[in-house]
C-alpha atoms as a PDB file:
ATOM      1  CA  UNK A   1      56.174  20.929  14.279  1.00  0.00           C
ATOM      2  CA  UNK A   2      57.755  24.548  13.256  1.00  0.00           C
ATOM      3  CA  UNK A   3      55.105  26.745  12.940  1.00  0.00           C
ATOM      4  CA  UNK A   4      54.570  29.188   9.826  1.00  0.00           C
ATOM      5  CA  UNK A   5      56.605  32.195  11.503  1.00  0.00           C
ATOM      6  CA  UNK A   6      59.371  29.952  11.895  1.00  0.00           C
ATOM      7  CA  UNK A   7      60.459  28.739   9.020  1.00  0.00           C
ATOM      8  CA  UNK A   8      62.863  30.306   6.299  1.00  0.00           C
ATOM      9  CA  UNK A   9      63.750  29.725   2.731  1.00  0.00           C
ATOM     10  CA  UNK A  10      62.914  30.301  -0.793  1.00  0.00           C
ATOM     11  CA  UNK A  11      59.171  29.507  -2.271  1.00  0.00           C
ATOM     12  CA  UNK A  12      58.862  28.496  -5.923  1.00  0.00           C
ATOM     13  CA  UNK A  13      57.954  31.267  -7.077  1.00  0.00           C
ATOM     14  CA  UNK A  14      61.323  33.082  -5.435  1.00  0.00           C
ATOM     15  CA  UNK A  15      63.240  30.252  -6.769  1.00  0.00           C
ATOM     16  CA  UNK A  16      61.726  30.485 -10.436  1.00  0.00           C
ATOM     17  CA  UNK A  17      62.139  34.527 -10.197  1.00  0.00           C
ATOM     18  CA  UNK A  18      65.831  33.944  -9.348  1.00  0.00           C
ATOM     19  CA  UNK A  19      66.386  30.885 -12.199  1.00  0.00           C
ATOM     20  CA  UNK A  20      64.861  33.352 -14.696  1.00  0.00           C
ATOM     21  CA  UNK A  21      67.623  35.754 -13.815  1.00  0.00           C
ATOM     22  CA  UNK A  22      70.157  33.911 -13.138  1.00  0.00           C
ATOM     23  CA  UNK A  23      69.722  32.097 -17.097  1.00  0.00           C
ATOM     24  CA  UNK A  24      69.252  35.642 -18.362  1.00  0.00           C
ATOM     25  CA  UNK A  25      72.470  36.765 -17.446  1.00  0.00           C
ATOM     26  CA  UNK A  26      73.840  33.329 -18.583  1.00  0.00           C
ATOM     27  CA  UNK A  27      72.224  34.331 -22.065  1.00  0.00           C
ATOM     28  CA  UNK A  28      73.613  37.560 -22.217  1.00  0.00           C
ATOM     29  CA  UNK A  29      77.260  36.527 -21.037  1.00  0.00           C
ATOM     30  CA  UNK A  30      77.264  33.588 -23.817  1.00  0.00           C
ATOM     31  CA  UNK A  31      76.427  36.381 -26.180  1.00  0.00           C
ATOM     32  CA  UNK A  32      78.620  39.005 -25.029  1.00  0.00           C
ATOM     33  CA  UNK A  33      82.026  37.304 -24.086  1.00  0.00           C
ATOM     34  CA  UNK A  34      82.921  36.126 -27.455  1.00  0.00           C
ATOM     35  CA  UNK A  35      82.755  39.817 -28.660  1.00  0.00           C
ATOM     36  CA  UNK A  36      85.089  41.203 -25.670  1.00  0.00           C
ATOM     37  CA  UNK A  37      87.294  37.574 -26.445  1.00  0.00           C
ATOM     38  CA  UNK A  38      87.859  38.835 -29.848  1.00  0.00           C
ATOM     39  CA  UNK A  39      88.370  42.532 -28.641  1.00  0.00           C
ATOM     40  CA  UNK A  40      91.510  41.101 -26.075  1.00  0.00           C
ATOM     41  CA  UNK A  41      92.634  39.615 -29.328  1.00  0.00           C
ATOM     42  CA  UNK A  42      92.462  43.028 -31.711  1.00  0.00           C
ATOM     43  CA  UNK A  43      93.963  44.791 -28.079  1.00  0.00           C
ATOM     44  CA  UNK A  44      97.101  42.227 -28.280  1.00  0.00           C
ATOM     45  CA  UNK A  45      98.065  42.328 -32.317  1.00  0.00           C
ATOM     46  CA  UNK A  46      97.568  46.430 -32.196  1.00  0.00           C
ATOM     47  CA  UNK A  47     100.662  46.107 -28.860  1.00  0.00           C
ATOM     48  CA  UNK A  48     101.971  43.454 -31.173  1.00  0.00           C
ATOM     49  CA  UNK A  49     102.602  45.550 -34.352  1.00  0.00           C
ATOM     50  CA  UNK A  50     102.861  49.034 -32.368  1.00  0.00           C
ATOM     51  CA  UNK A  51     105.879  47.454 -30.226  1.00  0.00           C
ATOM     52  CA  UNK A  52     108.272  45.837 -33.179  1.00  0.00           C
ATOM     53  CA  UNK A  53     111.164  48.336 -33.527  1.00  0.00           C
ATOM     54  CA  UNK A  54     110.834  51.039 -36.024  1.00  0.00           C
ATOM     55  CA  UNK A  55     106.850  50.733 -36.675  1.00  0.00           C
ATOM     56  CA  UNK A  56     106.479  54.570 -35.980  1.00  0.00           C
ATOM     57  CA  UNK A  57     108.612  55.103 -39.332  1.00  0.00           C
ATOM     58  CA  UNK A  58     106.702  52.657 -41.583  1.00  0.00           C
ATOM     59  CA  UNK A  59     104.734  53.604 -44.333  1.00  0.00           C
ATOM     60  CA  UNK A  60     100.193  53.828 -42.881  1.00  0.00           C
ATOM     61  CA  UNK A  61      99.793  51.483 -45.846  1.00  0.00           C
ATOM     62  CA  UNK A  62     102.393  49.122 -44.582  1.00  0.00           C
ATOM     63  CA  UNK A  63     101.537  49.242 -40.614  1.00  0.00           C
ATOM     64  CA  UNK A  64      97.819  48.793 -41.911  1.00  0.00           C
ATOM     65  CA  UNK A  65      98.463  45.295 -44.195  1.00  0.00           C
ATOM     66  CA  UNK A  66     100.678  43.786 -41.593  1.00  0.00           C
ATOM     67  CA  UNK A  67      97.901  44.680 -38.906  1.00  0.00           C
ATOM     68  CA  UNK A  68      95.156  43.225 -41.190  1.00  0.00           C
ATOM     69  CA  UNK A  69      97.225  40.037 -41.601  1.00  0.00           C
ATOM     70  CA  UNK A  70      97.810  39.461 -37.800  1.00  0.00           C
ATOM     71  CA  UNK A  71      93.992  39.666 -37.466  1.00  0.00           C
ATOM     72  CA  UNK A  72      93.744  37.508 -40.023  1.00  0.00           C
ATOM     73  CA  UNK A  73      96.100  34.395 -38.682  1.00  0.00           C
ATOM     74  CA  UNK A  74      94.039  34.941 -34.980  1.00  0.00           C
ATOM     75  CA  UNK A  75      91.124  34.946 -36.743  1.00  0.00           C
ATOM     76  CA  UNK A  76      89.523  38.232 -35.678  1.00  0.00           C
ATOM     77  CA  UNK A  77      86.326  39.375 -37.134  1.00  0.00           C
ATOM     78  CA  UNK A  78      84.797  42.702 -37.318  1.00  0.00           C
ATOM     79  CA  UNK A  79      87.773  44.703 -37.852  1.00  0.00           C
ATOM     80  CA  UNK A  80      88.457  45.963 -41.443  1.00  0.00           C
ATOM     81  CA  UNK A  81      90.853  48.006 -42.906  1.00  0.00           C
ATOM     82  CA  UNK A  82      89.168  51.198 -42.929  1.00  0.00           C
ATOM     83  CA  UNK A  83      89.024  51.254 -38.591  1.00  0.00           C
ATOM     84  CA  UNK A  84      92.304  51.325 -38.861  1.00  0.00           C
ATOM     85  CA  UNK A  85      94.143  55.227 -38.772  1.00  0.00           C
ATOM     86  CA  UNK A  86      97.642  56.216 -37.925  1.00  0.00           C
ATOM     87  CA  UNK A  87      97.425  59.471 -35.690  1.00  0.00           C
ATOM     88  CA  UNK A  88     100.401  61.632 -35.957  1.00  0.00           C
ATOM     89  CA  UNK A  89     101.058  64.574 -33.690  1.00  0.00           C
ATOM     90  CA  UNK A  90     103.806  64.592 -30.914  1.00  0.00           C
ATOM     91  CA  UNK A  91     103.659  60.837 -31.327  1.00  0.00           C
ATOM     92  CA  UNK A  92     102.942  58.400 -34.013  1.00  0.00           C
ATOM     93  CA  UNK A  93      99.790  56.112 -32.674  1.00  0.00           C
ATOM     94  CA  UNK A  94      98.161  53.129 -34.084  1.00  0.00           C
ATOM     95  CA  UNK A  95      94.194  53.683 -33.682  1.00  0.00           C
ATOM     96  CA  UNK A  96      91.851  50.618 -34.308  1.00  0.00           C
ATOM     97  CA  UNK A  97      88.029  51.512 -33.771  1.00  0.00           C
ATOM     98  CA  UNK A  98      85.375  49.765 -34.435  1.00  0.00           C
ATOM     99  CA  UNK A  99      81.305  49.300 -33.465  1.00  0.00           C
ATOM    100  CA  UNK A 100      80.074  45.468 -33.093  1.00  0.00           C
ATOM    101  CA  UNK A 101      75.950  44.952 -33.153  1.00  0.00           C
ATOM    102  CA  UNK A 102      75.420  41.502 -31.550  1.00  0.00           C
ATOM    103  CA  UNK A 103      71.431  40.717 -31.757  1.00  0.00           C
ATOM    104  CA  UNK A 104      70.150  39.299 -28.222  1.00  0.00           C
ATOM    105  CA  UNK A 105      66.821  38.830 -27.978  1.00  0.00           C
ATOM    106  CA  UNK A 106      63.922  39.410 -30.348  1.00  0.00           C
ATOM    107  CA  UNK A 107      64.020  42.854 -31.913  1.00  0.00           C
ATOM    108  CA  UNK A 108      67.389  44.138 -28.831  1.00  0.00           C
ATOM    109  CA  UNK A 109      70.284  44.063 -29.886  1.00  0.00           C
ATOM    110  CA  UNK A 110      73.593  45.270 -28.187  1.00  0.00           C
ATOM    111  CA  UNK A 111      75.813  47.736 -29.956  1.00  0.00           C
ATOM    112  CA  UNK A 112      79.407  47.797 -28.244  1.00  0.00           C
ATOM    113  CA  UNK A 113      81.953  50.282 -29.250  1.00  0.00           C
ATOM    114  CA  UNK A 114      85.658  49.113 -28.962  1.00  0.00           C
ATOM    115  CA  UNK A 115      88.777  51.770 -29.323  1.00  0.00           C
ATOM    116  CA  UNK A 116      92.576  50.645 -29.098  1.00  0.00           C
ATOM    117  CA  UNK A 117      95.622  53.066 -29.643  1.00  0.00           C
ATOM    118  CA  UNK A 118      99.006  52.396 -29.064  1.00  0.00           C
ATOM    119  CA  UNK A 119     102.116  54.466 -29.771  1.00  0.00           C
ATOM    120  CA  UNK A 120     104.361  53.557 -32.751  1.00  0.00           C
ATOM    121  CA  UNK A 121     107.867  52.817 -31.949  1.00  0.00           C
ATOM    122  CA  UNK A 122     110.849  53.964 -33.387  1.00  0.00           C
END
Protein backbone atom coordinates (compact mmCIF):
# COMPACT_ATOMS: atom_id res chain seq x y z
CA UNK A 1 0.00 0.00 0.00
CA UNK A 2 1.25 3.76 -0.96
CA UNK A 3 1.52 5.51 2.01
CA UNK A 4 -0.02 9.15 2.62
CA UNK A 5 3.31 11.04 1.43
CA UNK A 6 3.10 9.22 -1.65
CA UNK A 7 0.30 9.80 -3.30
CA UNK A 8 -0.73 12.79 -5.67
CA UNK A 9 -3.84 14.25 -7.09
CA UNK A 10 -6.71 16.49 -6.60
CA UNK A 11 -9.12 16.20 -3.30
CA UNK A 12 -12.77 17.21 -3.65
CA UNK A 13 -12.56 20.07 -2.37
CA UNK A 14 -9.58 21.10 -5.09
CA UNK A 15 -11.71 19.59 -7.67
CA UNK A 16 -15.01 21.54 -6.61
CA UNK A 17 -12.72 24.89 -6.19
CA UNK A 18 -11.53 24.33 -9.79
CA UNK A 19 -15.33 23.28 -11.28
CA UNK A 20 -16.54 26.51 -9.63
CA UNK A 21 -14.04 28.38 -11.74
CA UNK A 22 -13.85 26.73 -14.48
CA UNK A 23 -18.18 27.20 -14.90
CA UNK A 24 -17.60 30.82 -13.91
CA UNK A 25 -15.60 31.63 -16.71
CA UNK A 26 -17.98 29.45 -18.85
CA UNK A 27 -20.76 31.94 -17.52
CA UNK A 28 -19.00 34.90 -18.26
CA UNK A 29 -17.76 33.79 -21.86
CA UNK A 30 -21.56 32.75 -22.78
CA UNK A 31 -22.35 36.26 -21.72
CA UNK A 32 -19.63 38.11 -23.20
CA UNK A 33 -18.97 36.53 -26.72
CA UNK A 34 -22.21 37.38 -28.24
CA UNK A 35 -21.44 41.12 -27.51
CA UNK A 36 -17.75 40.98 -29.14
CA UNK A 37 -19.74 38.53 -32.09
CA UNK A 38 -21.87 41.43 -32.82
CA UNK A 39 -18.92 43.99 -32.44
CA UNK A 40 -16.81 41.76 -35.46
CA UNK A 41 -20.06 42.31 -37.24
CA UNK A 42 -20.42 46.43 -36.71
CA UNK A 43 -16.17 46.19 -37.37
CA UNK A 44 -16.96 44.44 -40.95
CA UNK A 45 -20.12 46.73 -42.37
CA UNK A 46 -18.09 50.09 -41.07
CA UNK A 47 -14.80 48.40 -43.73
CA UNK A 48 -17.79 47.49 -45.81
CA UNK A 49 -19.31 50.99 -46.41
CA UNK A 50 -15.86 52.94 -45.73
CA UNK A 51 -14.20 50.80 -48.71
CA UNK A 52 -17.00 51.21 -51.72
CA UNK A 53 -15.46 53.81 -54.09
CA UNK A 54 -16.31 57.37 -53.55
CA UNK A 55 -17.83 57.03 -49.82
CA UNK A 56 -15.43 59.88 -48.62
CA UNK A 57 -17.55 62.30 -51.01
CA UNK A 58 -21.06 61.20 -49.91
CA UNK A 59 -23.32 63.24 -48.15
CA UNK A 60 -22.92 62.20 -43.51
CA UNK A 61 -26.67 61.71 -43.95
CA UNK A 62 -26.23 59.32 -46.78
CA UNK A 63 -22.99 57.27 -45.43
CA UNK A 64 -25.08 57.18 -42.06
CA UNK A 65 -28.60 55.47 -43.65
CA UNK A 66 -26.69 53.07 -45.78
CA UNK A 67 -24.56 52.14 -42.57
CA UNK A 68 -27.77 51.81 -40.47
CA UNK A 69 -29.27 49.54 -43.15
CA UNK A 70 -26.22 47.13 -43.36
CA UNK A 71 -26.63 46.74 -39.57
CA UNK A 72 -29.90 46.21 -40.07
CA UNK A 73 -29.82 43.12 -42.80
CA UNK A 74 -26.85 41.44 -40.23
CA UNK A 75 -28.94 42.06 -37.61
CA UNK A 76 -26.75 44.13 -35.28
CA UNK A 77 -28.08 45.52 -32.13
CA UNK A 78 -26.90 48.28 -30.01
CA UNK A 79 -25.75 50.56 -32.58
CA UNK A 80 -28.02 53.57 -33.45
CA UNK A 81 -27.75 56.31 -35.56
CA UNK A 82 -26.54 58.85 -33.30
CA UNK A 83 -22.88 56.63 -32.61
CA UNK A 84 -22.40 57.17 -35.82
CA UNK A 85 -20.01 60.62 -36.84
CA UNK A 86 -18.09 61.38 -39.95
CA UNK A 87 -14.64 62.95 -38.82
CA UNK A 88 -13.18 65.23 -41.33
CA UNK A 89 -9.68 66.61 -41.11
CA UNK A 90 -6.75 65.46 -43.44
CA UNK A 91 -8.99 62.48 -44.08
CA UNK A 92 -12.61 61.74 -44.19
CA UNK A 93 -13.26 58.78 -41.40
CA UNK A 94 -16.26 56.82 -40.58
CA UNK A 95 -16.47 56.67 -36.56
CA UNK A 96 -18.99 54.15 -34.95
CA UNK A 97 -18.89 54.23 -30.99
CA UNK A 98 -20.86 52.82 -28.84
CA UNK A 99 -21.12 51.50 -24.85
CA UNK A 100 -22.95 47.94 -24.35
CA UNK A 101 -24.11 47.10 -20.45
CA UNK A 102 -24.57 43.29 -20.41
CA UNK A 103 -25.95 42.32 -16.70
CA UNK A 104 -23.93 39.14 -15.29
CA UNK A 105 -24.65 38.28 -12.12
CA UNK A 106 -26.96 39.70 -9.48
CA UNK A 107 -26.57 43.45 -9.10
CA UNK A 108 -22.63 43.28 -11.74
CA UNK A 109 -22.96 44.06 -14.70
CA UNK A 110 -20.24 44.54 -17.47
CA UNK A 111 -20.06 47.78 -19.37
CA UNK A 112 -17.84 47.32 -22.65
CA UNK A 113 -16.94 50.21 -24.76
CA UNK A 114 -16.50 49.45 -28.56
CA UNK A 115 -14.85 52.21 -31.12
CA UNK A 116 -14.43 51.54 -35.01
CA UNK A 117 -13.06 54.19 -37.56
CA UNK A 118 -12.21 53.67 -40.92
CA UNK A 119 -11.14 56.11 -43.63
CA UNK A 120 -13.64 57.13 -46.36
CA UNK A 121 -12.60 56.44 -49.81
CA UNK A 122 -12.63 58.47 -52.67
Amino acid sequence: MNSMPNQRGLSLLGFMFVLVLVLFFTYIGIKLVPVYLNHMSVSSEVKAVASEPGSANKAPNTIRRDLIRRLGVSYVDYVEPQHITIERGDQVQLVVQYEVQQHLIGNIDALIRFKSAETLRN
